[in-house]
N, C-alpha and C. Protein backbone atom coordinates (compact mmCIF):
# COMPACT_ATOMS: atom_id res chain seq x y z
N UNK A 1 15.84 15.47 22.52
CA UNK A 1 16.10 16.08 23.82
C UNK A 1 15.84 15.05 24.91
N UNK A 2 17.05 14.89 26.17
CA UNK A 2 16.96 13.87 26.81
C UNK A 2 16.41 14.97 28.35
N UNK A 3 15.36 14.54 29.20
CA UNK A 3 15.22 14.68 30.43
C UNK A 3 16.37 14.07 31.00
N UNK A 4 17.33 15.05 32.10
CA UNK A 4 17.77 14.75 32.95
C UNK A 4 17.70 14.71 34.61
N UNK A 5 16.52 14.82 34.79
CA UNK A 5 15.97 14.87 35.69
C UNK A 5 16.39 13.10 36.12
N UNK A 6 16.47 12.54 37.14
CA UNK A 6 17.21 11.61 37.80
C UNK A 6 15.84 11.02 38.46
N UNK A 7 14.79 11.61 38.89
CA UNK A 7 13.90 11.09 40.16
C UNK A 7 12.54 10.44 38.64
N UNK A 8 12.64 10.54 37.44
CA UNK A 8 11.65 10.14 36.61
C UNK A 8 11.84 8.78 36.42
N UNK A 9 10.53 7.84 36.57
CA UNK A 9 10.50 6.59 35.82
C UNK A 9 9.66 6.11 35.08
N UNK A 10 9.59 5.70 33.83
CA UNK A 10 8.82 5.38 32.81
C UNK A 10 8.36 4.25 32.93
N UNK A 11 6.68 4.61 33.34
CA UNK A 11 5.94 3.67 33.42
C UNK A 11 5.06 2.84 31.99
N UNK A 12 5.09 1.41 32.10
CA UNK A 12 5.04 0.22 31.41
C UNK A 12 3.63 0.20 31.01
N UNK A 13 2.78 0.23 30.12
CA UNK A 13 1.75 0.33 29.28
C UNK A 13 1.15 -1.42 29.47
N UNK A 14 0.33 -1.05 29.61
CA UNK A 14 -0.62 -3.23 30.02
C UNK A 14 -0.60 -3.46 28.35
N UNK A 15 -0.87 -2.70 27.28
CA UNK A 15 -0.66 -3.13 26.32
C UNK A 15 -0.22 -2.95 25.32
N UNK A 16 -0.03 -3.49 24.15
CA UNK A 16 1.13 -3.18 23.44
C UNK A 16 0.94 -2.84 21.75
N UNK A 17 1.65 -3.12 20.73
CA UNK A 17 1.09 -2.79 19.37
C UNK A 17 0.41 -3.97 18.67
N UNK A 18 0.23 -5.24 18.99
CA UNK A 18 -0.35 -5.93 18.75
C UNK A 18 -1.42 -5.66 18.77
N UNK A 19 -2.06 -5.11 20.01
CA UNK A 19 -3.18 -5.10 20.91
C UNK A 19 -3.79 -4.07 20.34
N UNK A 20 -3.26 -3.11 19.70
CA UNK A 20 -4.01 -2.27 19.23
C UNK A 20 -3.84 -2.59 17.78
N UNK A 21 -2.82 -2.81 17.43
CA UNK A 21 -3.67 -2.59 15.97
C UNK A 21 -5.06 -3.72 15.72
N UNK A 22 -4.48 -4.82 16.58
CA UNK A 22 -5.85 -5.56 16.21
C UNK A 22 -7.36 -4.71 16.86
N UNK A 23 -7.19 -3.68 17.96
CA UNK A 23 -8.01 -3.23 17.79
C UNK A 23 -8.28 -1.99 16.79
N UNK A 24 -7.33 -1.62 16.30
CA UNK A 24 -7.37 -0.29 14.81
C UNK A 24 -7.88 -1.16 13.41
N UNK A 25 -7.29 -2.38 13.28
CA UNK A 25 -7.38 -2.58 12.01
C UNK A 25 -5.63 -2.29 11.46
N UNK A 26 -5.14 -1.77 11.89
CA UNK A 26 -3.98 -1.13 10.91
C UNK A 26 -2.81 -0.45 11.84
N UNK A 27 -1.71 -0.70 11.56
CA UNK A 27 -0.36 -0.23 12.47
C UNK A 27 -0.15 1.19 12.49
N UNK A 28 -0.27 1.84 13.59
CA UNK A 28 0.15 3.66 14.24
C UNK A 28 0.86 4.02 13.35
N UNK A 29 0.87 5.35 12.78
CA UNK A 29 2.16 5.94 11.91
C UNK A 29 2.21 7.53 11.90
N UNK A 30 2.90 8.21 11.40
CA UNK A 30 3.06 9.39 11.89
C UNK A 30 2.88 9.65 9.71
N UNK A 31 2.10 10.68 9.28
CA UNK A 31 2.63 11.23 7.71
C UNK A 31 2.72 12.24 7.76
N UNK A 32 3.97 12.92 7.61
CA UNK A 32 4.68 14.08 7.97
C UNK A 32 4.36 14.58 6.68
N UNK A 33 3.78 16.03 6.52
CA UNK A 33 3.72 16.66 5.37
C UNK A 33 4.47 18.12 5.39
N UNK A 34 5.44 17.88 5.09
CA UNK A 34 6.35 19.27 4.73
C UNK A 34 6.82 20.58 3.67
N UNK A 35 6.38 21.51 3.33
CA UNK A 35 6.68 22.41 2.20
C UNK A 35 6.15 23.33 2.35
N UNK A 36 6.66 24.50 1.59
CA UNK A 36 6.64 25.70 1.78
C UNK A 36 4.84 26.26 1.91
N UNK A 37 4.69 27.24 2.63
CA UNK A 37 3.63 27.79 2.85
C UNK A 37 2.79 28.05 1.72
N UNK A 38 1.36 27.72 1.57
CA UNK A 38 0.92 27.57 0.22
C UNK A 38 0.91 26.49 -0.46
N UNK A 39 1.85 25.43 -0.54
CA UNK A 39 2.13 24.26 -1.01
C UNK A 39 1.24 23.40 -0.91
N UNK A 40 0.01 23.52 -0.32
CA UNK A 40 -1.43 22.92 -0.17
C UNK A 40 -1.22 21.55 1.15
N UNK A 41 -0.23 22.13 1.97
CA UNK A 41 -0.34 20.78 3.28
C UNK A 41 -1.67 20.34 3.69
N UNK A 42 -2.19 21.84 4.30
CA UNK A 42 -3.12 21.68 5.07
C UNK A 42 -4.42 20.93 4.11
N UNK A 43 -4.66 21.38 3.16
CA UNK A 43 -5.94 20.81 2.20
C UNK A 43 -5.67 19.36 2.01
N UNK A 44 -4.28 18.65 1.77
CA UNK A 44 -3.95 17.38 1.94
C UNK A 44 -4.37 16.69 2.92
N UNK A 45 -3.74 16.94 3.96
CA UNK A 45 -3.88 16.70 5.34
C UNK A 45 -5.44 16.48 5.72
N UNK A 46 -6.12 17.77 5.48
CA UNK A 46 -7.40 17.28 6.12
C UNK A 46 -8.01 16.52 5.19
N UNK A 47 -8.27 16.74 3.98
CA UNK A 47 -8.71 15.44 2.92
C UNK A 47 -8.26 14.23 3.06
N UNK A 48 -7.15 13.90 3.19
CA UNK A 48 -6.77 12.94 3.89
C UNK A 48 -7.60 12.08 4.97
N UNK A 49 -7.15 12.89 6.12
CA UNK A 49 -8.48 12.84 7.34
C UNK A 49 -9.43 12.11 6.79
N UNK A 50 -9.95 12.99 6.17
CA UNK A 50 -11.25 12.60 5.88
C UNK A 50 -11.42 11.38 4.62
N UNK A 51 -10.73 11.13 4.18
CA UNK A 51 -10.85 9.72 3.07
C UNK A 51 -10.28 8.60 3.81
N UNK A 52 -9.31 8.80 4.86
CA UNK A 52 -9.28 7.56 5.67
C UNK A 52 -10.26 6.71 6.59
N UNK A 53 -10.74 7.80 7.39
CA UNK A 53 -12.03 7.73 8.42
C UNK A 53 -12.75 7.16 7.19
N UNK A 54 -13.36 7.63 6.10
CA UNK A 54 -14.32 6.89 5.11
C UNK A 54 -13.97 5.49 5.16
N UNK A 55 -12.67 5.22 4.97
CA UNK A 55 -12.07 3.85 4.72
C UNK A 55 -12.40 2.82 5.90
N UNK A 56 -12.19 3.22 6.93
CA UNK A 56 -11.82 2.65 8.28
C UNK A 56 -11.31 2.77 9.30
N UNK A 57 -9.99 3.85 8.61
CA UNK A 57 -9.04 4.13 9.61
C UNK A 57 -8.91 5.45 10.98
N UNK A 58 -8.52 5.12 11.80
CA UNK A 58 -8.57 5.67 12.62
C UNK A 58 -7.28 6.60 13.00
N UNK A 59 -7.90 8.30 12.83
CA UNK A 59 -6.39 8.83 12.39
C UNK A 59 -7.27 10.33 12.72
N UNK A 60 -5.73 11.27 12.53
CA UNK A 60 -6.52 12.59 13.30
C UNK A 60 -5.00 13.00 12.78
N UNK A 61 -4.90 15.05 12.56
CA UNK A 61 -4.72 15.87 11.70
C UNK A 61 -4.21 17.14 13.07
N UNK A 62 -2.80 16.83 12.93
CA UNK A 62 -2.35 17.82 13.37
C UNK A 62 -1.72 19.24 12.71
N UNK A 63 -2.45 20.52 12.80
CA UNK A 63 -2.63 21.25 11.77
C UNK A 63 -1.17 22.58 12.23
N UNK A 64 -0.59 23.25 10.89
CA UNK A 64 0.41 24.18 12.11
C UNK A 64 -0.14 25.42 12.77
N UNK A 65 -0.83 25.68 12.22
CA UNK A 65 -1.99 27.14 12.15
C UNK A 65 -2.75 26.78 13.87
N UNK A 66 -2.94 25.86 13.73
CA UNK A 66 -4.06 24.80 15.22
C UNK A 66 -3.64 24.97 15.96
N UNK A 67 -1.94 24.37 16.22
CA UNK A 67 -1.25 23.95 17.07
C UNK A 67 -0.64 25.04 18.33
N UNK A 68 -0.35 26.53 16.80
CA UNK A 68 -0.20 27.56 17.10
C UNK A 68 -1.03 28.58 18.29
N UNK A 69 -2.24 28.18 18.02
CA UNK A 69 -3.63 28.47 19.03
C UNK A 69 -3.50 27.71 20.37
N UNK A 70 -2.68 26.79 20.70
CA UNK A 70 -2.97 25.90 21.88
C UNK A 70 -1.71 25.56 22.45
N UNK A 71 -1.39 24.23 22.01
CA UNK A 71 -0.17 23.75 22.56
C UNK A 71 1.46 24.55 22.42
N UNK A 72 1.29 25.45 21.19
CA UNK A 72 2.51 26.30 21.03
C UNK A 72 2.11 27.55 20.62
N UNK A 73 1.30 28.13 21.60
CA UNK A 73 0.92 29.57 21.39
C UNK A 73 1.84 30.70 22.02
N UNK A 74 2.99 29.93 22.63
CA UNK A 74 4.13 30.68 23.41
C UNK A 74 4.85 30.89 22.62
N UNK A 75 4.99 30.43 21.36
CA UNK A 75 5.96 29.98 20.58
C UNK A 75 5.73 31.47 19.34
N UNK A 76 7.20 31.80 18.83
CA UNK A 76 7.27 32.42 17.66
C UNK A 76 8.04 31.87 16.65
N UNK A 77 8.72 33.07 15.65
CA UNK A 77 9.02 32.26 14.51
C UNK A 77 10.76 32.47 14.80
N UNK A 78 11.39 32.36 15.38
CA UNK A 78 12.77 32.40 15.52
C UNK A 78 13.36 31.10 15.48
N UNK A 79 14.41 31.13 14.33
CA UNK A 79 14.65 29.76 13.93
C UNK A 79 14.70 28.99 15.62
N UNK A 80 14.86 29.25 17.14
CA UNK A 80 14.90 28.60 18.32
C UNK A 80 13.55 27.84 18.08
N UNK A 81 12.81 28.69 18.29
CA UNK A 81 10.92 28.84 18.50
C UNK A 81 10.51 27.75 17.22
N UNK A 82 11.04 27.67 15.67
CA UNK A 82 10.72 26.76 15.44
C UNK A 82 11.43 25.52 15.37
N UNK A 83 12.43 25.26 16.23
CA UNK A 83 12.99 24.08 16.30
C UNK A 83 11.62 23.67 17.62
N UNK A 84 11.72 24.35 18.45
CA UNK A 84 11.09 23.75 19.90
C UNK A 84 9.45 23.48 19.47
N UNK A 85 9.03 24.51 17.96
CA UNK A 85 7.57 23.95 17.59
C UNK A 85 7.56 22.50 17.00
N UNK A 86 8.52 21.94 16.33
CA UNK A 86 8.35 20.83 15.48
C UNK A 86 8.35 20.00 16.42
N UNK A 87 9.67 20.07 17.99
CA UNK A 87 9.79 19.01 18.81
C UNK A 87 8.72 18.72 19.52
N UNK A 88 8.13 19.25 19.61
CA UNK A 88 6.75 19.22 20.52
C UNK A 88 5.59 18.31 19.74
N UNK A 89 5.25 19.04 18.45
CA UNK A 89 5.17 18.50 17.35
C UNK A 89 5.03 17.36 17.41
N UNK A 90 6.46 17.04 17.14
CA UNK A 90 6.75 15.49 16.75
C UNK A 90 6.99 14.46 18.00
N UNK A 91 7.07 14.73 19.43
CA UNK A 91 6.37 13.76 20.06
C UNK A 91 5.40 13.49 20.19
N UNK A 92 4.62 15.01 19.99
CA UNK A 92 3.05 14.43 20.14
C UNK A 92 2.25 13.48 18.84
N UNK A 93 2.72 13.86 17.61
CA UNK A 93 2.30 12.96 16.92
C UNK A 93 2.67 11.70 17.20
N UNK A 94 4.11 11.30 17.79
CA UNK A 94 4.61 9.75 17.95
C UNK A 94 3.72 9.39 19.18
N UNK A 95 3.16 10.37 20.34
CA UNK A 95 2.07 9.78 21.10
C UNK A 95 0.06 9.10 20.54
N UNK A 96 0.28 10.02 19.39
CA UNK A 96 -0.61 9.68 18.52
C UNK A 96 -0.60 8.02 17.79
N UNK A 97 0.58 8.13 17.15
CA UNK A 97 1.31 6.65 16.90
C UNK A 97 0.87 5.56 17.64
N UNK A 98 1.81 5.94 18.69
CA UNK A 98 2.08 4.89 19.63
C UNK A 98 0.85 4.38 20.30
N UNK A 99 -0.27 5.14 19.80
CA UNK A 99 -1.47 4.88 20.87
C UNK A 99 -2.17 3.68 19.70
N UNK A 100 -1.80 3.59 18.23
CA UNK A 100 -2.27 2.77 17.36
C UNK A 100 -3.40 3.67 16.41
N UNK A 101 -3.28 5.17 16.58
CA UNK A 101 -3.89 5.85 15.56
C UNK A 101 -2.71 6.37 14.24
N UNK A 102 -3.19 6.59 13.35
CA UNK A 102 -2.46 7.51 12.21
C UNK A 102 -2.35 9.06 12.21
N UNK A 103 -1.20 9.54 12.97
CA UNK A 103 -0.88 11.22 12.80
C UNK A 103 -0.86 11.73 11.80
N UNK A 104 -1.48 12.52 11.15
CA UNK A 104 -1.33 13.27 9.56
C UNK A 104 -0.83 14.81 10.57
N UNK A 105 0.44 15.06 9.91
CA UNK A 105 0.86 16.25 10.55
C UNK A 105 1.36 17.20 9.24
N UNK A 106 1.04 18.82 8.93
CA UNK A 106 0.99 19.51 8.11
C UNK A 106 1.69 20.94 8.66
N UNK A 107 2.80 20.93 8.56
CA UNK A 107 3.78 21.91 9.27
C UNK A 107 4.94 22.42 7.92
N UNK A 108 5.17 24.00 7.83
CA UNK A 108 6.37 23.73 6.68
C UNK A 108 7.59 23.31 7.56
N UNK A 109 7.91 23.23 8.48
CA UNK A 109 8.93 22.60 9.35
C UNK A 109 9.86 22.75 8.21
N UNK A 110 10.83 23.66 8.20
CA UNK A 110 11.93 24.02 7.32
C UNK A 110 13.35 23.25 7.53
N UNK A 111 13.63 22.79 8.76
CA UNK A 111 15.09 22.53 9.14
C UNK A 111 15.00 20.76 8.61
N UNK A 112 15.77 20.25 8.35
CA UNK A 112 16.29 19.20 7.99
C UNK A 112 16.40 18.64 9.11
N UNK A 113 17.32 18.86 10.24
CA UNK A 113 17.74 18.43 11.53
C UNK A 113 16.29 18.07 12.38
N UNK A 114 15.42 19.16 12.39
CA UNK A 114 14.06 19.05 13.40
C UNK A 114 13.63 18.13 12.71
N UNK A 115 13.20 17.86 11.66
CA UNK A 115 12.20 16.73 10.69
C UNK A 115 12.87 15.39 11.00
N UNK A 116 14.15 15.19 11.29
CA UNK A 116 14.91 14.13 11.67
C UNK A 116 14.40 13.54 12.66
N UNK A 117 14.49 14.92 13.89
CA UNK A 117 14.29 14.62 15.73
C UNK A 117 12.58 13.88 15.77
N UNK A 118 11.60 14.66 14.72
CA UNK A 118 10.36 13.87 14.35
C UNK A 118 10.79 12.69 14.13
N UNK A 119 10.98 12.27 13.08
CA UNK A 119 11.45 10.84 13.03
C UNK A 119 11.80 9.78 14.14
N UNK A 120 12.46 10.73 14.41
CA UNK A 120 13.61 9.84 15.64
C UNK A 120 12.36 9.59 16.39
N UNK A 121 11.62 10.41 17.20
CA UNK A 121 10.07 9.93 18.35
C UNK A 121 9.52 9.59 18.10
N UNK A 122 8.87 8.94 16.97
CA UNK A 122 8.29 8.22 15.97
C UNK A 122 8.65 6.91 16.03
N UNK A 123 9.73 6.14 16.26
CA UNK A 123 10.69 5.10 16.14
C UNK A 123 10.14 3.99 16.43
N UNK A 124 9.01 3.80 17.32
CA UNK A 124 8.27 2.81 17.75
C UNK A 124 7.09 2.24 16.55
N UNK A 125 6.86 3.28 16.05
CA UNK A 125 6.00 3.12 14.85
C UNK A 125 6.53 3.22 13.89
N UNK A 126 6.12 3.81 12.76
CA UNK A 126 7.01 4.46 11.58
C UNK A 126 6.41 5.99 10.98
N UNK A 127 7.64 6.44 10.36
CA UNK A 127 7.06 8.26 10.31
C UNK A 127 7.55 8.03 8.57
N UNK A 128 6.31 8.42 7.81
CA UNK A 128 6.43 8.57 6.52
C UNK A 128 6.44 10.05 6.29
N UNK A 129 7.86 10.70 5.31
CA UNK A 129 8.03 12.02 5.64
C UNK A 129 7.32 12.37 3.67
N UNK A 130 6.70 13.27 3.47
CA UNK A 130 5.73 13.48 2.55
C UNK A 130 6.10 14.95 2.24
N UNK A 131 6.54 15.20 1.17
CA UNK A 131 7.26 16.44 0.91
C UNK A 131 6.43 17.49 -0.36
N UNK A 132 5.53 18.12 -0.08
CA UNK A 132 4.51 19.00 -0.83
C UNK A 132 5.75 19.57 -1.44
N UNK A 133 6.02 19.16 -2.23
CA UNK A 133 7.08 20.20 -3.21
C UNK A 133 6.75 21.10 -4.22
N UNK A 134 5.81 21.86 -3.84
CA UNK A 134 5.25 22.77 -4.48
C UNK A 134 6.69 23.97 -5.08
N UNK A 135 6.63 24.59 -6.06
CA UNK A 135 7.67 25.61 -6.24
C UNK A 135 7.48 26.89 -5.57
N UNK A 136 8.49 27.62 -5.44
CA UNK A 136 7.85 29.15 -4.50
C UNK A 136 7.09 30.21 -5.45
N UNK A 137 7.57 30.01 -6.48
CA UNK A 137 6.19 30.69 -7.32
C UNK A 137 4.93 30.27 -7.64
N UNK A 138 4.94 29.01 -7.25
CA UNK A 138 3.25 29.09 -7.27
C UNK A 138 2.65 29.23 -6.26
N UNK A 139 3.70 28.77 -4.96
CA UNK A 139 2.91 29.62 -3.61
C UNK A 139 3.10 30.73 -3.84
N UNK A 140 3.92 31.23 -3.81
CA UNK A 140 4.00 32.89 -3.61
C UNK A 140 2.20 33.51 -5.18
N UNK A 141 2.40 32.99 -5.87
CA UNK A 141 0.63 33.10 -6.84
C UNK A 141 -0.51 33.08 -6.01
N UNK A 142 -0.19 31.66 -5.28
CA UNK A 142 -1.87 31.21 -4.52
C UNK A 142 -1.89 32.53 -3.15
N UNK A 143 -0.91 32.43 -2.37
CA UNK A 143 -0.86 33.55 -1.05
C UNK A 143 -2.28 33.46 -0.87
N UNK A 144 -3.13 32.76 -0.18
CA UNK A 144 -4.58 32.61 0.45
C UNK A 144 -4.46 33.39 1.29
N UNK A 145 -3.42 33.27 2.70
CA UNK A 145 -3.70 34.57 3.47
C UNK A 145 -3.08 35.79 3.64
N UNK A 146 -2.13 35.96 2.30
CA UNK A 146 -1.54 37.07 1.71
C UNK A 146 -0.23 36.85 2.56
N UNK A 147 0.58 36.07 3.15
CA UNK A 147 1.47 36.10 3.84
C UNK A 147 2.81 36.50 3.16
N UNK A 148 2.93 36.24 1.62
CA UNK A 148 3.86 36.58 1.13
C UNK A 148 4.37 38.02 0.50
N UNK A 149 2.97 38.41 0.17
CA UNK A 149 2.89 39.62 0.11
C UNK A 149 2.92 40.67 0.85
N UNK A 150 3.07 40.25 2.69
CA UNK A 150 3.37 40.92 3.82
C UNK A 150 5.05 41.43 3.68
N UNK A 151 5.13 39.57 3.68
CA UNK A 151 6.84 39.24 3.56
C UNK A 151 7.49 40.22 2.66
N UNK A 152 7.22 40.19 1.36
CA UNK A 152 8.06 41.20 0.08
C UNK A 152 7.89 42.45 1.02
N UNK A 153 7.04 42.92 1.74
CA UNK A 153 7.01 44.49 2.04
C UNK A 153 7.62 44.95 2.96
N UNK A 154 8.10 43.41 3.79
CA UNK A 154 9.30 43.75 4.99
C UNK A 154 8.18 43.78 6.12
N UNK A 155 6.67 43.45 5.92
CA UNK A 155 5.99 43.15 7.34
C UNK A 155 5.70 42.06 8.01
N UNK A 156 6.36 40.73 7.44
CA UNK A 156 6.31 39.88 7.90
C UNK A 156 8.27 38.72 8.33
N UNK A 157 9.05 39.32 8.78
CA UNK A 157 10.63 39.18 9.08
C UNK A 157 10.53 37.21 8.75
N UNK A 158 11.36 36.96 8.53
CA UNK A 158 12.04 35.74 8.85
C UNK A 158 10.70 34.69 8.37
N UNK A 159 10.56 34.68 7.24
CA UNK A 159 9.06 34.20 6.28
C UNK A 159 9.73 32.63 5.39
N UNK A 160 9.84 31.51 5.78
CA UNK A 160 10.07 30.91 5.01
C UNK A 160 9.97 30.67 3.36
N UNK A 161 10.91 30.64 2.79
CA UNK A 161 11.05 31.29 1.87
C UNK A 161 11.47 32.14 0.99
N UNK A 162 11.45 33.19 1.40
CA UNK A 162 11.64 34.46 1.19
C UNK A 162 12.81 35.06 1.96
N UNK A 163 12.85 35.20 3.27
CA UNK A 163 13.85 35.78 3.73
C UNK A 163 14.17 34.58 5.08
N UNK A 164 13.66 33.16 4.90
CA UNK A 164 14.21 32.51 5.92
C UNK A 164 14.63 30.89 4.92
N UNK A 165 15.49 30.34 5.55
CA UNK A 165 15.29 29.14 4.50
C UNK A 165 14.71 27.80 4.60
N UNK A 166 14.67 26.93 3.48
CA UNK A 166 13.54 25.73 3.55
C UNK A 166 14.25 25.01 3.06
N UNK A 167 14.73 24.00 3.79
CA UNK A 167 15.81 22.67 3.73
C UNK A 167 14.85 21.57 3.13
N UNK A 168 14.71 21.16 1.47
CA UNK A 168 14.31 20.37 1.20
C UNK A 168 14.65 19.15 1.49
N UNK A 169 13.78 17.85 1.65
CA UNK A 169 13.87 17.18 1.84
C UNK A 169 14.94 15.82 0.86
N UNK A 170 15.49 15.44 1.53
CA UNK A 170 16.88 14.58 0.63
C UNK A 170 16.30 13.39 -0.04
N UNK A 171 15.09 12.67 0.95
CA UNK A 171 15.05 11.35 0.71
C UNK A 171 13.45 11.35 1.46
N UNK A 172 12.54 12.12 1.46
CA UNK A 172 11.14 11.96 1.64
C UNK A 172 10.71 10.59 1.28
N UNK A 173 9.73 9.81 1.83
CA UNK A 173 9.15 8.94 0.87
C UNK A 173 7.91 8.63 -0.19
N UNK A 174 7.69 10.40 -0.13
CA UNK A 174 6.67 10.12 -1.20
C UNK A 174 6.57 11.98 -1.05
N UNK A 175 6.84 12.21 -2.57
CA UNK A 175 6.82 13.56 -3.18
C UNK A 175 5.66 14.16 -3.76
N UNK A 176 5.11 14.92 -3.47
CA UNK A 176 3.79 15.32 -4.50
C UNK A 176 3.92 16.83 -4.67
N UNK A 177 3.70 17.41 -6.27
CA UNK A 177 3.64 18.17 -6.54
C UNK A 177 2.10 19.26 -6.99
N UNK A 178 1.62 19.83 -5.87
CA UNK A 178 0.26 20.18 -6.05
C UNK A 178 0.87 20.98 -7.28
N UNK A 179 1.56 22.06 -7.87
CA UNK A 179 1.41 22.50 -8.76
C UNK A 179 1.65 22.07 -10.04
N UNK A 180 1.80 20.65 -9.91
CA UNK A 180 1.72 20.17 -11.27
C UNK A 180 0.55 19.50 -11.86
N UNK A 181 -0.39 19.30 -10.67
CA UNK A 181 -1.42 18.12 -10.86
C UNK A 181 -2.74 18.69 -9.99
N UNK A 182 -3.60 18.41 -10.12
CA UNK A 182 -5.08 19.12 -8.96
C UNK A 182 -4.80 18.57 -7.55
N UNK A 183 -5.69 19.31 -6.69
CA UNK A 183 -6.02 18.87 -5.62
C UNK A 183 -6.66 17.16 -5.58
N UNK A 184 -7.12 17.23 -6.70
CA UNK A 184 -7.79 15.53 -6.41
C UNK A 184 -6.72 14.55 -6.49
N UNK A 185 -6.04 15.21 -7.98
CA UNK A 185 -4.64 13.98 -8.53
C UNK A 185 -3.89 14.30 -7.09
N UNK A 186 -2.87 15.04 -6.22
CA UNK A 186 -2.68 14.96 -5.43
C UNK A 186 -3.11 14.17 -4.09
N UNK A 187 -4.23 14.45 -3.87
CA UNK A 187 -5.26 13.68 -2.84
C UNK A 187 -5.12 11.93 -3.26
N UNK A 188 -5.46 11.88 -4.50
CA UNK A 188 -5.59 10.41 -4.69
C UNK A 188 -3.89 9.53 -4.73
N UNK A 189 -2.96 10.20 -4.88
CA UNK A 189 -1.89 10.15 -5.00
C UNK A 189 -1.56 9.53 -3.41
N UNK A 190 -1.89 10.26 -2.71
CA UNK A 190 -1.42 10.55 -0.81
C UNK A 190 -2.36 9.32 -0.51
N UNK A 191 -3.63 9.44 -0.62
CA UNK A 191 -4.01 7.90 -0.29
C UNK A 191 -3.35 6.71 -0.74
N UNK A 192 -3.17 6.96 -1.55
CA UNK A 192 -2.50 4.83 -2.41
C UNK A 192 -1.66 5.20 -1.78
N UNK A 193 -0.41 5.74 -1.48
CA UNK A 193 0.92 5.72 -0.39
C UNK A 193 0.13 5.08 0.99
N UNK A 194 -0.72 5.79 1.59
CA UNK A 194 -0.97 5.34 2.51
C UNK A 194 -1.49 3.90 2.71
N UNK A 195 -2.51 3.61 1.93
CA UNK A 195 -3.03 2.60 1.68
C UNK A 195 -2.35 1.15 1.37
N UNK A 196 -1.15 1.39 0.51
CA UNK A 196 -0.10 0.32 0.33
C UNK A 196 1.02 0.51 1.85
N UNK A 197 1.52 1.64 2.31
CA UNK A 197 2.23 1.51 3.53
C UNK A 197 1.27 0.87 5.06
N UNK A 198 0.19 1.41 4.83
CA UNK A 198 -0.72 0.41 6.04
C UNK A 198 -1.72 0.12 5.94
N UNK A 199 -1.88 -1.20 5.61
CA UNK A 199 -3.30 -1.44 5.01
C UNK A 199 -3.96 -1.94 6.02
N UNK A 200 -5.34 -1.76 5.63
CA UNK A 200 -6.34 -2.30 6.71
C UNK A 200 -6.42 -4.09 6.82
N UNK A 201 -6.50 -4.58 8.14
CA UNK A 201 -6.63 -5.76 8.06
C UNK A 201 -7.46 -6.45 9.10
């Protein structure tokens, strides 16, 4: 989405990505974690968090459940509402980026097209798209906050999944299947991606 507003000018930053990563240790990036509800994003995501910070790195966990409470609490689930949640989304993680931290972002962000427009604001850094490809029967098994079981009863409309759809990813760069493997094999999996895509230096 382009501002057309005519009277805006984008002001010039004193410093640049050099400057920070030498002060990070390690180059800004956005790790987009995408899949169906249940698919264990969020437990990734913040484990994550938290095994990087152990490491060194300097990085922070944008959650969809979180986001929902604050910055897009206006927001519902109409395929509009979640195109305009991811865009928001996904500049703010590329402001995350761009500042020389690591965005871990955990959204089922269903559309193919929105996960793109992420990408695209990202561009200054790089956005590694991470695809929890969990199957819908084993989310629909785990249901932690029973959401699917709302959905089957017709009390929860337009439920990814179930009665809305989830545009898998074509060309992710790194696939993990929590239901084939534990939370740890997963976890340890998501670090070495990270760890070989930006290493500390």
């Amino acid at each position: 989405m382009t501002n057309s507003n005519t009277n805006l000018t984008a002001v010039a930053h004193h410093i640049d990505q050099t400057d920070r990563r030498r002060r990070f240790g390690h180059d800004g990036a956005v790790i987009w974690l995408t899949g169906l509800s249940a698919a264990g994003k969020s437990t990734l995501a913040m484990g994550l968090e938290a095994r990087l910070l152990a490491l060194g790195y300097a990085c922070y966990t944008l959650d969809g459940d979180n986001i929902r409470h604050g910055l897009n609490a206006n927001l519902g689930f109409s395929p509009e509402d979640r195109s305009e949640n991811i865009r928001r989304v996904g500049e703010v993680a590329a402001l995350f980026a761009d500042a020389g931290l690591i965005c871990i972002t955990a959204f089922i962000s269903p559309y193919r097209k929105d996960r793109e427009m992420a990408r695209a604001a990202a561009q200054r850094t790089s956005f590694h798209e991470v695809h929890v490809a969990t199957d819908l029967q084993t989310c629909e098994a785990r249901d932690p906050k029973g959401l699917y079981r709302k959905a089957r009863a017709g009390k929860l409309p337009d439920f990814t999944g179930v009665d809305a759809p989830y545009e898998v990813p074509l060309a992710a760069e790194l696939v993990i299947d929590t239901g084939g493997q534990s939370v740890a094999q997963s976890l340890d999996q998501l670090v070495a991606y990270v760890k070989a895509q930006l290493a500390l230096g």
